[in-house]
Protein backbone atom coordinates (compact mmCIF):
# COMPACT_ATOMS: atom_id res chain seq x y z
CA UNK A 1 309.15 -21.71 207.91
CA UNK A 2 308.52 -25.35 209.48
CA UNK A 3 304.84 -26.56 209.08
CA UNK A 4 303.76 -28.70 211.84
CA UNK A 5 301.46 -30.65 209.78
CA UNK A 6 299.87 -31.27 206.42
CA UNK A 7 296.71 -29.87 207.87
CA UNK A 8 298.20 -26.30 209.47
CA UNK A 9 300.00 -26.04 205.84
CA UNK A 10 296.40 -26.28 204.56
CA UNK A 11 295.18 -23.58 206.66
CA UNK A 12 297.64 -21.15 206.36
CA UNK A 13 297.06 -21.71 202.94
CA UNK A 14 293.94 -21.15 202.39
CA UNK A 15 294.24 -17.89 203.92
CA UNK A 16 296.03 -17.14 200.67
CA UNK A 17 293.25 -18.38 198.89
CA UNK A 18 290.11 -16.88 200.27
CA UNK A 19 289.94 -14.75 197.45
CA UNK A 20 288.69 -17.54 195.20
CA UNK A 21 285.79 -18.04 197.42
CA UNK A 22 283.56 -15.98 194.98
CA UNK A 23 285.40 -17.45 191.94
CA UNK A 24 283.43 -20.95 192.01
CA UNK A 25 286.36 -22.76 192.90
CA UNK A 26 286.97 -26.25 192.92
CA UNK A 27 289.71 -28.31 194.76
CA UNK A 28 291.77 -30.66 193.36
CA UNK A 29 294.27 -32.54 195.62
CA UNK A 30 297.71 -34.65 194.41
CA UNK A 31 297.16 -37.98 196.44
CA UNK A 32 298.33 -38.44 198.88
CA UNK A 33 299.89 -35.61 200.51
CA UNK A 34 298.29 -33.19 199.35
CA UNK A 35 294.90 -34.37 200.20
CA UNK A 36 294.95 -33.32 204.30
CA UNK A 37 295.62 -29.85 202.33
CA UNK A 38 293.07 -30.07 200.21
CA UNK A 39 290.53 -30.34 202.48
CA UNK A 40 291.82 -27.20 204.58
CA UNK A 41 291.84 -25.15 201.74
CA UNK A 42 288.32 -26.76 200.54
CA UNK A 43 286.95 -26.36 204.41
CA UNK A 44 288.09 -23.26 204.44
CA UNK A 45 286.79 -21.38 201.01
CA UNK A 46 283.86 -23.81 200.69
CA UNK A 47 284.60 -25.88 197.78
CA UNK A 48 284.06 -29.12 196.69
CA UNK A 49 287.31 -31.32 196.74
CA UNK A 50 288.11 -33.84 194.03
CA UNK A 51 291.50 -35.51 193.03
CA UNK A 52 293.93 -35.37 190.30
CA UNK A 53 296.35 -38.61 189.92
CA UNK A 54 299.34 -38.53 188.24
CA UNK A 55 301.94 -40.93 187.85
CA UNK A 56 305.81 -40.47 187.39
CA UNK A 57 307.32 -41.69 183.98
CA UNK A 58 310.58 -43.04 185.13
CA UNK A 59 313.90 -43.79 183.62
CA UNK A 60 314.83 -47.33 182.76
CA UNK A 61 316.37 -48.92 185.28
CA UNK A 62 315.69 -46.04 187.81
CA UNK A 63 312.28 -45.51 188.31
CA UNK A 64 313.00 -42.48 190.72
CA UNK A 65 314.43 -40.70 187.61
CA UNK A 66 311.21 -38.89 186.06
CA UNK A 67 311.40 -38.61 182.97
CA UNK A 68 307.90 -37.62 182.87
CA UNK A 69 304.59 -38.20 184.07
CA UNK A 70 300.77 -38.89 182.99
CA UNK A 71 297.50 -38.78 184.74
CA UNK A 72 294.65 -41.15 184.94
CA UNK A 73 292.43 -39.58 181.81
CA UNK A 74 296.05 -39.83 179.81
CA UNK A 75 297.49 -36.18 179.79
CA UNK A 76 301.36 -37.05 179.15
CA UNK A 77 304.08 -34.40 179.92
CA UNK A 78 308.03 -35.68 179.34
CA UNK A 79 311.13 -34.07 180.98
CA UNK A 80 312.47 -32.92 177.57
CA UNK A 81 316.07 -32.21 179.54
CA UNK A 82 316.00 -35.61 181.25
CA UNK A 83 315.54 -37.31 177.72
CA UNK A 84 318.59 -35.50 175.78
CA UNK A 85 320.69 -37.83 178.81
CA UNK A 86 318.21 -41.26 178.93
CA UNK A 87 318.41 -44.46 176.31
CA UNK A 88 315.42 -45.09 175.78
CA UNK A 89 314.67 -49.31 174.74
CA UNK A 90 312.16 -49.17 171.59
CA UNK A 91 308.54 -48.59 172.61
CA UNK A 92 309.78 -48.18 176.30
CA UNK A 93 307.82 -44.65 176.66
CA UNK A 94 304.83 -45.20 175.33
CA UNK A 95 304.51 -48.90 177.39
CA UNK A 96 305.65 -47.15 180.86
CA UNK A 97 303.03 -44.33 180.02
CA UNK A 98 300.59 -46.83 179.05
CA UNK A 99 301.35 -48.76 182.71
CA UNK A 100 301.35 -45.33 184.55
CA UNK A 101 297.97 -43.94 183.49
CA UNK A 102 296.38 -47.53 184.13
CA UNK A 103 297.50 -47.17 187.96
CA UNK A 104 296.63 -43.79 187.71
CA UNK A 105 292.91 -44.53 186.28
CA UNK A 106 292.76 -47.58 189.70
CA UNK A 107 293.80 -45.25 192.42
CA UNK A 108 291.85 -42.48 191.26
CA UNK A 109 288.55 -44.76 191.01
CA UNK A 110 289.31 -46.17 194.58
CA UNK A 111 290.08 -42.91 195.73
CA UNK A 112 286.47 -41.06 194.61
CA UNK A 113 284.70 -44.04 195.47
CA UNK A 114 280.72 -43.57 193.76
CA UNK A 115 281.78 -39.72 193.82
CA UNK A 116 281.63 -38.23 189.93
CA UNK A 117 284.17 -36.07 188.68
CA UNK A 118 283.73 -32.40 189.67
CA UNK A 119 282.80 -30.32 186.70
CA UNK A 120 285.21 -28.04 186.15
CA UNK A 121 283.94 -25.75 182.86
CA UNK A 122 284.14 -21.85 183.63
CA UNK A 123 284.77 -22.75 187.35
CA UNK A 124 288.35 -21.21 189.14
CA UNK A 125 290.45 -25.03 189.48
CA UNK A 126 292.72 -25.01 192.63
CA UNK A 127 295.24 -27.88 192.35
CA UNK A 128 297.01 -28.63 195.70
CA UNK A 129 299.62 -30.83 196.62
CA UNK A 130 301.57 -31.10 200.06
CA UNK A 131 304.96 -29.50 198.24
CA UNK A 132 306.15 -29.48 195.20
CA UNK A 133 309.92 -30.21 194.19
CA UNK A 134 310.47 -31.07 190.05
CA UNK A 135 307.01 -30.07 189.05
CA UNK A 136 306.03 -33.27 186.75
CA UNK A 137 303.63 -34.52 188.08
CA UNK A 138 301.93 -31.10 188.64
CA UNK A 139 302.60 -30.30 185.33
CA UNK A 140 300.53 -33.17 183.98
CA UNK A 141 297.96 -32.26 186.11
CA UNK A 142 297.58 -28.80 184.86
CA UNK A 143 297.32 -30.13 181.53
CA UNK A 144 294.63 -32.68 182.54
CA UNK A 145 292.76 -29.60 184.16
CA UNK A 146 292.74 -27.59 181.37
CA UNK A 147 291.42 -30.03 178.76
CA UNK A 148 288.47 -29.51 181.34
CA UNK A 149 288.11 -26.12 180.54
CA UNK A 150 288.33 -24.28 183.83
CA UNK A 151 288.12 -20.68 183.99
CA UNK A 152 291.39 -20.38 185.26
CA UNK A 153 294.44 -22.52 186.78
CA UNK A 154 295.42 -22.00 189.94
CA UNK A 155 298.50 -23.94 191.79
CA UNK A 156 299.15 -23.47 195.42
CA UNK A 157 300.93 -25.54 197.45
CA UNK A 158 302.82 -24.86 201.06
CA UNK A 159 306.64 -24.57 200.09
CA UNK A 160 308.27 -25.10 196.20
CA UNK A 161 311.98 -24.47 195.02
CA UNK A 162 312.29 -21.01 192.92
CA UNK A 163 312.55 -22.59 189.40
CA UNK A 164 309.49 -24.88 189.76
CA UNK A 165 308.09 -21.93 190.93
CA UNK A 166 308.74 -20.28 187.96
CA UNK A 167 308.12 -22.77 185.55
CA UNK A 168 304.66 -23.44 187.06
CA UNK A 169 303.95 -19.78 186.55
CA UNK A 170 304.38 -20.22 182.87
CA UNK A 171 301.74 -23.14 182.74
CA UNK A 172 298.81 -22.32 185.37
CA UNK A 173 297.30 -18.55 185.94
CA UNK A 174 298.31 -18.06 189.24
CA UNK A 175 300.51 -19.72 192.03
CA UNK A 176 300.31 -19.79 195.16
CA UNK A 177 303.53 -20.68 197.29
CA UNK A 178 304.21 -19.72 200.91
CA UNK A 179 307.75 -20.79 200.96
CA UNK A 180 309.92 -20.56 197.44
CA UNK A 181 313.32 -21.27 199.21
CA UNK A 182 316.64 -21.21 197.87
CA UNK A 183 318.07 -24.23 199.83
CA UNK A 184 315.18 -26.75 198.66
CA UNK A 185 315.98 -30.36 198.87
CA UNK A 186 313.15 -32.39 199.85
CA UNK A 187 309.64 -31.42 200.61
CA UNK A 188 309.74 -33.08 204.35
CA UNK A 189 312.32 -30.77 205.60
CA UNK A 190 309.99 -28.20 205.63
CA UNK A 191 307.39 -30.09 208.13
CA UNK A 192 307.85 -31.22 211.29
CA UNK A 193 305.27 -34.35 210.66
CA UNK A 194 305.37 -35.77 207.29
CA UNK A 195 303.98 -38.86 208.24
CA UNK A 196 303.01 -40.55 205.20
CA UNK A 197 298.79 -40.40 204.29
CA UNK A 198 297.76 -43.91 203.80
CA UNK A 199 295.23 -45.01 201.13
CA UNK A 200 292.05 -44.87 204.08
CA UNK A 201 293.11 -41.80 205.56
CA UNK A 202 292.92 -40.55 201.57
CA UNK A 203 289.47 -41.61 200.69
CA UNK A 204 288.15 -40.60 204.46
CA UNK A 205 289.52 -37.03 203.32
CA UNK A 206 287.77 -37.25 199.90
CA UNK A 207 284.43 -38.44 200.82
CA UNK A 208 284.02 -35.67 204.00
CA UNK A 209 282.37 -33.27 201.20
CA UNK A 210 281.24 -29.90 202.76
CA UNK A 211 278.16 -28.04 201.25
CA UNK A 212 279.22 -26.36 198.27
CA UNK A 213 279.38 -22.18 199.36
CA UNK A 214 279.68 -23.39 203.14
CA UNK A 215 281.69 -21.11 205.60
């Protein structure tokens, strides 16, 4: 399947989703991307929407190469695989993760604006993102969620490779994929517009709260 947009991903996931409606969900986008879904799903089951940043850890020298990631409140997860292969310079994770969680912290703050964290305690938490492809930074955001004790954990997200898939079913109660192909490679292959959300377009999705319960 090729999704036209972020926003007909959203919808067609929700539809997945509705059954959360009476589960007081709450919405919790990765920024960018998978804010434009975010607010489908939240639109959609009548949820608030908030945000979850996480930042990769990278590899020195090659910041592409996660080697974990952290979120803005601090919940570190490391790519225990990726290590066994990575020289790591003394104190080199702990500064990175240090730098990380301080970008994280920013972007989330300019990103919610005067908006207070949603409170997630014995409340169904829906994290979204616009695909996923390793996992780490979801993975850090499921453990941020949970130190927020949610009800339950639920990840959805439009397309995922079959072993993130899998591991993310180990971590969160429930995921929600509707495309777990074999022949993964990037998330953008799998829409036909992936233009990239800038920061405004972001915070204009955030702030656009519906009623809490609203059709």
């Amino acid at each position: 399947m090729i999704f036209p947009n972020r926003e007909q991903a959203g919808i067609q996931l929700a539809r997945r989703l509705s059954d959360c409606r009476d589960a007081r969900p709450v919405v919790l986008a990765l920024p960018r991307g998978g804010l434009p879904i975010g607010r489908a799903v939240a639109d959609a089951i009548g949820a608030p929407l908030d945000v979850v940043v996480a930042r990769k850890i990278g590899a020195p020298g090659n910041e592409e190469f996660a080697i974990g990631a952290v979120t803005a409140r601090g919940q570190r997860v490391l790519n225990e695989q990726a290590l066994r292969y990575v020289v790591l310079p003394p104190g080199y994770l702990d500064r990175t993760t240090e730098a990380q969680r301080r970008v994280a912290e920013a972007r989330e703050a300019s990103y919610r604006g005067i908006h207070p964290h949603e409170d997630l305690a014995g409340r169904t938490a829906i994290l979204v993102d616009d695909g996923i492809a390793t996992g780490m930074t979801m993975r850090a955001a499921i453990e941020d969620v949970r130190a927020r004790s949610p009800r339950q954990v639920v990840v959805a997200a439009p397309v995922m490779p079959p072993d993130t898939y899998a591991e993310l079913s180990r971590l969160a109660d429930r995921v929600v994929a509707l495309e777990v192909p074999r022949d993964f490679q990037a998330v953008g292959q799998f829409y036909r517009d992936f233009t990239q959300v800038t920061d405004e377009e972001a915070e204009a999705l955030l702030a656009a709260r519906p009623r809490e319960g609203a059709p």
